[in-house]
Protein backbone atom coordinates (compact mmCIF):
# COMPACT_ATOMS: atom_id res chain seq x y z
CA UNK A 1 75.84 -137.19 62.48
CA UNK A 2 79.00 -135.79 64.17
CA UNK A 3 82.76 -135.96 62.26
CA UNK A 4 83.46 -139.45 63.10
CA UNK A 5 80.23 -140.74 62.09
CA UNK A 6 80.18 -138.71 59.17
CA UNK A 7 83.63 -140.10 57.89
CA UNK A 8 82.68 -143.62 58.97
CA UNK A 9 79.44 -143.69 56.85
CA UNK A 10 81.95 -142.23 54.01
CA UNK A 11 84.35 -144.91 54.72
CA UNK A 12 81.47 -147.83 54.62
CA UNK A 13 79.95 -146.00 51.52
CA UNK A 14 83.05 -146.42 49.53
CA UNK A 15 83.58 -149.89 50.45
CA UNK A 16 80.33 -151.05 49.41
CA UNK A 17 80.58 -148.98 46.08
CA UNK A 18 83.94 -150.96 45.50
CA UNK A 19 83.24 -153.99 46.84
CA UNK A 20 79.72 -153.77 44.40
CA UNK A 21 81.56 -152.82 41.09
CA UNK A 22 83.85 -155.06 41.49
CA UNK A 23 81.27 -158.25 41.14
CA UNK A 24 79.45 -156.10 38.41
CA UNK A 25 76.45 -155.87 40.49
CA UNK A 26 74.15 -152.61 39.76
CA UNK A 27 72.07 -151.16 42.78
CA UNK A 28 69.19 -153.46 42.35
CA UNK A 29 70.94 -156.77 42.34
CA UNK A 30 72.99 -155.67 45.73
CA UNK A 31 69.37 -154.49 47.24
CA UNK A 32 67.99 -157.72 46.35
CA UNK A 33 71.08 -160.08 47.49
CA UNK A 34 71.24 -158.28 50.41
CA UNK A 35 67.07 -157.93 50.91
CA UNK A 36 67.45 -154.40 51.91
CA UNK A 37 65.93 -151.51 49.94
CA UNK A 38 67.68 -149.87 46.68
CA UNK A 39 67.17 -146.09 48.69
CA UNK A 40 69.15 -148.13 51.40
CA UNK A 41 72.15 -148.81 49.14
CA UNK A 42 71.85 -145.50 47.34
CA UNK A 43 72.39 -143.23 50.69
CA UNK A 44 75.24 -145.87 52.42
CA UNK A 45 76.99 -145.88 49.62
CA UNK A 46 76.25 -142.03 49.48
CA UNK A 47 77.51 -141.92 53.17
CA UNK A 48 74.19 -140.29 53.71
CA UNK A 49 73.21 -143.11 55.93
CA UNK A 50 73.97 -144.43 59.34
CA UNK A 51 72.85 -147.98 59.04
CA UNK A 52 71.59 -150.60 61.60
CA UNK A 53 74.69 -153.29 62.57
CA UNK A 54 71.83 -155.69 60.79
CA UNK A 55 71.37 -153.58 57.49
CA UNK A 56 75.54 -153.50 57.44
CA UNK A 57 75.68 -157.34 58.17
CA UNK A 58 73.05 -158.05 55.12
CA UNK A 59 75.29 -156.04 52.96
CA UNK A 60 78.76 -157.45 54.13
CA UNK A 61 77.24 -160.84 53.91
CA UNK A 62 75.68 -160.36 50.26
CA UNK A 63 79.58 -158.72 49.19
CA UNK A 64 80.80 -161.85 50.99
CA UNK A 65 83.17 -159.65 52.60
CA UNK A 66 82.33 -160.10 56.49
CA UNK A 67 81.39 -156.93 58.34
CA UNK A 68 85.06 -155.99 59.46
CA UNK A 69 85.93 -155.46 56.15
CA UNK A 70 83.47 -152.82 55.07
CA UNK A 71 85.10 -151.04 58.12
CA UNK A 72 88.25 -150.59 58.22
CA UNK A 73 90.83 -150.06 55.46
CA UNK A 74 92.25 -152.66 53.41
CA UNK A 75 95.49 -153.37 54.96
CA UNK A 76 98.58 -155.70 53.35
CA UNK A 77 100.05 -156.64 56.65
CA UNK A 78 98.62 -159.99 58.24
CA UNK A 79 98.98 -158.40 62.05
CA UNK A 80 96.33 -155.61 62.19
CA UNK A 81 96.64 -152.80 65.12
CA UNK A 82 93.52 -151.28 66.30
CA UNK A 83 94.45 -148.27 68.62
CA UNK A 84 92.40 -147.27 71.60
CA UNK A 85 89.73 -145.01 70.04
CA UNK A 86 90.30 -146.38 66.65
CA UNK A 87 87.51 -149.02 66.63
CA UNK A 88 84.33 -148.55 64.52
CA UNK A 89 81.87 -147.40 66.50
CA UNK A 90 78.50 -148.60 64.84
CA UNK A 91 75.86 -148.57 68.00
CA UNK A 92 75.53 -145.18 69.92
CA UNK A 93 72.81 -144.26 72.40
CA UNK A 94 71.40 -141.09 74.38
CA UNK A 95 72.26 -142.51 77.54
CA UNK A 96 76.14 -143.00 76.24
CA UNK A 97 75.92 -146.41 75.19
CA UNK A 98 78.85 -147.71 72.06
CA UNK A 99 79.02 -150.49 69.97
CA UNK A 100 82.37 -150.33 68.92
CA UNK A 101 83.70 -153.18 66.48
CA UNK A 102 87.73 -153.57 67.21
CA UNK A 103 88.59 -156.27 65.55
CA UNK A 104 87.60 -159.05 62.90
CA UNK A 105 89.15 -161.15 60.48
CA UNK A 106 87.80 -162.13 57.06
CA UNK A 107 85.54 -164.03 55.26
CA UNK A 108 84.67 -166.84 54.79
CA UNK A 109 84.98 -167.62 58.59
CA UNK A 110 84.15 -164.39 60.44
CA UNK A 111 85.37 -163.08 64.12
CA UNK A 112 84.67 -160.08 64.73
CA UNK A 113 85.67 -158.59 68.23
CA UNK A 114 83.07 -155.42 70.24
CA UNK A 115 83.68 -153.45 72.70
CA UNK A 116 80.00 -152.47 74.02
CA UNK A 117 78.47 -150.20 77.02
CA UNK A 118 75.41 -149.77 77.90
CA UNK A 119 74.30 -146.87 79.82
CA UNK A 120 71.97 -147.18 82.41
CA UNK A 121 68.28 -148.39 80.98
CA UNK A 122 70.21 -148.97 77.67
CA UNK A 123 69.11 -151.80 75.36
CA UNK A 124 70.24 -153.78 72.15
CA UNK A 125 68.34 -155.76 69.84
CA UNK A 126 69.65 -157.87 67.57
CA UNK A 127 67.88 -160.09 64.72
CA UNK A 128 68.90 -163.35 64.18
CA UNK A 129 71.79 -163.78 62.54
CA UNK A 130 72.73 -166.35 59.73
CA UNK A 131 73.17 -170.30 60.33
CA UNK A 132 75.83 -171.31 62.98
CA UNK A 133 76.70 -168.17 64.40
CA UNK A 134 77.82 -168.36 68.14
CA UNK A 135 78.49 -165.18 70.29
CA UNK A 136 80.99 -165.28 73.70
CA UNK A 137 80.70 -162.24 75.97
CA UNK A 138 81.89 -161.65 79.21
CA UNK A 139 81.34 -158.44 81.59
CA UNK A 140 83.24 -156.03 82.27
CA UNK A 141 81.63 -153.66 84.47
CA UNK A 142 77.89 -153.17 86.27
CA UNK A 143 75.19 -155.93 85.34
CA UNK A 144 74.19 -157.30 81.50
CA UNK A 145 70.79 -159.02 80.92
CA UNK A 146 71.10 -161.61 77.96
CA UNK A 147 68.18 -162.85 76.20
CA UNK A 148 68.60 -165.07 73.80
CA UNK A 149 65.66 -167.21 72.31
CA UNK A 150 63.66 -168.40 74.64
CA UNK A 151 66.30 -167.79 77.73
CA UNK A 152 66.90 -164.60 80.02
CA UNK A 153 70.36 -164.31 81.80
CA UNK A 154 71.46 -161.64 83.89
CA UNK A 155 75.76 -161.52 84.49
CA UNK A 156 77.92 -160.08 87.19
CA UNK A 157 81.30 -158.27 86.19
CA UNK A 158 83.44 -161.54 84.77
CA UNK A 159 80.54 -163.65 84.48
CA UNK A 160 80.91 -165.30 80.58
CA UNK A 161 78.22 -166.58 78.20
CA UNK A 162 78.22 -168.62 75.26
CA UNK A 163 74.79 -168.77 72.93
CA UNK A 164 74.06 -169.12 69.49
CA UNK A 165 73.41 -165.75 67.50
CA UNK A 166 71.19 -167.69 64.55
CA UNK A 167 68.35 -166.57 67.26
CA UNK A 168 66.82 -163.03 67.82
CA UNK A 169 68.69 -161.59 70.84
CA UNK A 170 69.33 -158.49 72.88
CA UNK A 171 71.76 -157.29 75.49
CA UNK A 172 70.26 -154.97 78.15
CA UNK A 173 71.65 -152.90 81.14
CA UNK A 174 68.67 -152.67 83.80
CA UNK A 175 70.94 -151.47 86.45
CA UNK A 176 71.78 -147.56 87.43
CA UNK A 177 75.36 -147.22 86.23
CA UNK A 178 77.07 -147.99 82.61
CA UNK A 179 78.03 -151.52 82.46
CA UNK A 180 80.56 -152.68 79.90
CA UNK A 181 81.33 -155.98 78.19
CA UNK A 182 83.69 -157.97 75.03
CA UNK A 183 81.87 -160.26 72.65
CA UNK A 184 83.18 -161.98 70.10
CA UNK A 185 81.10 -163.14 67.29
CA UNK A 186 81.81 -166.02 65.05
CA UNK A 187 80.18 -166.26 62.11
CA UNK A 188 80.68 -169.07 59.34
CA UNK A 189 80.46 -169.26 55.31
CA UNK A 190 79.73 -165.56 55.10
CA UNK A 191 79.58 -164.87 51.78
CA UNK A 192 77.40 -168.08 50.99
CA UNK A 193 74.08 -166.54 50.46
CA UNK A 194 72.68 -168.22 53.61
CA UNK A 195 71.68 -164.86 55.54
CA UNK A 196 69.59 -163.58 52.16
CA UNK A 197 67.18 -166.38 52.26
CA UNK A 198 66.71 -165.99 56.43
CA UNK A 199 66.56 -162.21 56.24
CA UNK A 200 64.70 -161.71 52.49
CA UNK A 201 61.88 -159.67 53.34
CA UNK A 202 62.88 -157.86 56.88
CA UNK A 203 62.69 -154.11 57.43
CA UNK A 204 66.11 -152.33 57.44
């Protein structure tokens, strides 16, 4: 991991170690609320890990926290400034693809704001997240193929898509250039144990 992932994954790791001891939980009933493994736990909260965006969104959820808040610092003010180049990047490919989370409010009604690129031949998978999510995107650059359940839609820079993220999905750039887009992700009642019963089970 370089610097910034290294002090990211330290960030994270101390905000699930709060957020954990705070409820009184030990490392087994987190694992098992958040249907991930107790090694899992162990090295985020170690900082030893860099976690999947769904391993992170198991944990949030099972802290009821919502996955902005494990990270970025807890801040008093209600209007919260995220500088260019101060976003959480949490995705990262070889071909220079980011996930980079920018925004999001808190639970028990999530939004969280990316910014993502996908280099050229880059992919994202994502598995289905919990009840009555809904994800918006719109393109900012080169050409993003959406599939999401049993649909496959390819966008144009400013094209915009609306479709439920309570399905598996993936965002894919089959073109030859980097192609950028926003998405916002809503996600309700985080917090309510909802995503451990869906996701109980799953590989991290």
């Amino acid at each position: 991991m370089d610097d910034s992932t290294t002090t990211l994954s330290l960030a994270i790791g101390a905000r699930v170690k709060q957020e954990r001891q705070s409820r009184g939980w030990t490392l087994d009933q987190l694992a098992e609320a958040a249907g991930v493994s107790r090694r899992m736990i162990i090295n985020v909260e170690q900082g030893a890990a860099n976690p999947s965006i769904g391993t992170l969104l198991r944990i949030s959820d099972a802290l009821g926290v919502g996955l902005p808040a494990l990270v970025e610092a807890p801040r008093p003010k209600p209007v919260k400034i995220t500088r260019s180049g101060e976003g959480a990047a949490l995705w990262t490919s070889r071909q220079g693809g980011l996930g980079i989370l920018v925004a999001g409010t808190e639970s028990p009604d999530v939004v969280e704001l990316w910014d993502w690129t996908l280099g050229p031949g880059d992919s994202h998978g994502s598995e289905a997240h919990a009840p009555g999510t809904k994800e918006l995107l719109q393109v900012q650059s080169g050409t993003v193929t959406v599939d999401a359940g049993d649909q496959l839609v390819t966008l144009e820079v400013g094209d915009a898509l609306t479709f439920p993220g309570d399905v598996a999905h993936s965002y894919a750039n089959l073109g030859t250039v980097a192609a950028r887009f926003i998405l916002a992700v809503f996600e309700p009642g985080v917090g309510s144990g909802h995503r451990q019963d869906s996701t109980r089970g799953q590989s991290s």
